[in-house]
Each structure stands twice: as structure tokens, then as C-alpha cells.
Protein backbone atom coordinates (compact mmCIF):
# COMPACT_ATOMS: atom_id res chain seq x y z
CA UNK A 1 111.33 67.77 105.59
CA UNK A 2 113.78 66.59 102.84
CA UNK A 3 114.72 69.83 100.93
CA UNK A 4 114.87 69.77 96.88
CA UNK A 5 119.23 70.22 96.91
CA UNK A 6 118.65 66.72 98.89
CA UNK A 7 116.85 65.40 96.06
CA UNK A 8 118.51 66.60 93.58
CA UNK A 9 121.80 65.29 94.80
CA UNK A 10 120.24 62.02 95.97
CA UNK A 11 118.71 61.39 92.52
CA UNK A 12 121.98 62.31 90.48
CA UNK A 13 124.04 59.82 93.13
CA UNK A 14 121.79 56.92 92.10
CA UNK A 15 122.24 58.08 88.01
CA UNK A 16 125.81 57.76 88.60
CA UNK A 17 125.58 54.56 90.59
CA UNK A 18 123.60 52.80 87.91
CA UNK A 19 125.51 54.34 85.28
CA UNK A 20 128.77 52.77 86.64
CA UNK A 21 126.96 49.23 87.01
CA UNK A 22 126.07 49.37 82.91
CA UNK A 23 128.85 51.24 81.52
CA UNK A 24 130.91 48.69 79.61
CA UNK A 25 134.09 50.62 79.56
CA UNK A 26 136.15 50.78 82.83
CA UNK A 27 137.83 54.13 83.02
CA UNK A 28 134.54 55.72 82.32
CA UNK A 29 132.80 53.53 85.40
CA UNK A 30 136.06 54.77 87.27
CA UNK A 31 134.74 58.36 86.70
CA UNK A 32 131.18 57.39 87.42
CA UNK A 33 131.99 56.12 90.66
CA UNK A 34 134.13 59.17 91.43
CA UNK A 35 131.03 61.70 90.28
CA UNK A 36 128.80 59.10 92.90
CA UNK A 37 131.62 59.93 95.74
CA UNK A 38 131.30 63.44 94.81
CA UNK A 39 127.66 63.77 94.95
CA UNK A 40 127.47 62.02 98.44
CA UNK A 41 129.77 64.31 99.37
CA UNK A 42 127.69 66.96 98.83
CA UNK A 43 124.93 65.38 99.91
CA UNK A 44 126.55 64.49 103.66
CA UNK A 45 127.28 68.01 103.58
CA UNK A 46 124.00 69.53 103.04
CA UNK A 47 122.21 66.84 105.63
CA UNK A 48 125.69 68.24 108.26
CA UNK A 49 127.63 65.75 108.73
CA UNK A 50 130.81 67.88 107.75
CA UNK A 51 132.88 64.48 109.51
CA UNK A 52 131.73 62.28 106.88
CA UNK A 53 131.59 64.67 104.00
CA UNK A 54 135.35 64.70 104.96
CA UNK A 55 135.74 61.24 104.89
CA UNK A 56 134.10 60.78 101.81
CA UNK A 57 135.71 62.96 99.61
CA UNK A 58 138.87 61.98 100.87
CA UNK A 59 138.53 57.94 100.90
CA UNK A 60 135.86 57.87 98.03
CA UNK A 61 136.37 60.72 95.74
CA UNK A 62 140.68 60.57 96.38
CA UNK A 63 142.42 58.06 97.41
CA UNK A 64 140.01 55.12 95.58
CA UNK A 65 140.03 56.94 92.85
CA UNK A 66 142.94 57.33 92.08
CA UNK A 67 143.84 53.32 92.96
CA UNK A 68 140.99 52.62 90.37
CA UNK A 69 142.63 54.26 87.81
CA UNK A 70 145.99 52.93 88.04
CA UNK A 71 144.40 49.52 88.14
CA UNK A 72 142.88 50.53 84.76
CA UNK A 73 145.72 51.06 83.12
CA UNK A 74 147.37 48.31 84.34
CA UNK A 75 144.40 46.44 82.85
CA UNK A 76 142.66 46.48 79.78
CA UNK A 77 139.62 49.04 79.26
CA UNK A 78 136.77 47.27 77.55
CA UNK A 79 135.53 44.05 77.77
CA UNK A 80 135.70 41.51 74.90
CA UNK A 81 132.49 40.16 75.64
């Protein structure tokens, strides 16, 4: 039986997810997508798979990241559009 913490942190991972697609300005979809790495996560955590959890925080929540936001700045924020 899925448990309501799995729910809760599956529903807030697709929020973020969908907030990232329709956010127009790219350092806040950068922290979007880092709040969607964080609540998988969790979320890999809570269903034990401590392994992936791992993984994920580290690849998704770190290391991407942290290239996404150098990229940003490199680039510019909002769309003209």
C-alpha cells in the first residue's frame, strides 16, 4: 500500500516538474528542477532504495545543478519572446 509521505512527495515532484516546464525565467526553472531532484530523493528514500537516493542527490540535486547554473549565467535569464 502506497503510504501518504509517498504521495505527498510524489505529488510535490510533479508541481515542481511542471513548474520548471512553464516558468519563463531560467534560474528559477534551475531551482525547480533542483527542488524535483530533491523530492525524488526523498521519495527513493522512503520507497528504500538508499543506492539511488544516493545517486540522485548527488547527480541530480549536485553536480547538474550546479552545471545549470553556471550555464545561466553564462546565458541570458529570460526570454525575449
Amino acid at each position: 500500500m502506497i503510504g501518504s509521505l509517498d504521495v505527498v512527495l510524489l505529488v510535490l515532484s510533479v508541481v515542481c516538474a511542471v513548474a520548471a516546464v512553464q516558468v519563463r525565467d531560467l534560474l528559477a526553472s534551475v531551482v525547480l528542477l533542483a527542488a524535483f531532484s530533491l523530492f525524488m530523493c526523498l521519495l527513493w528514500t522512503e520507497l528504500g532504495a538508499v543506492d539511488v537516493a544516493f545517486t540522485e542527490a548527488a547527480v541530480g540535486a549536485g553536480v547538474t545543478t550546479v552545471l545549470f547554473v553556471i550555464t545561466v549565467y553564462k546565458t541570458d535569464r529570460v526570454s525575449r519572446d
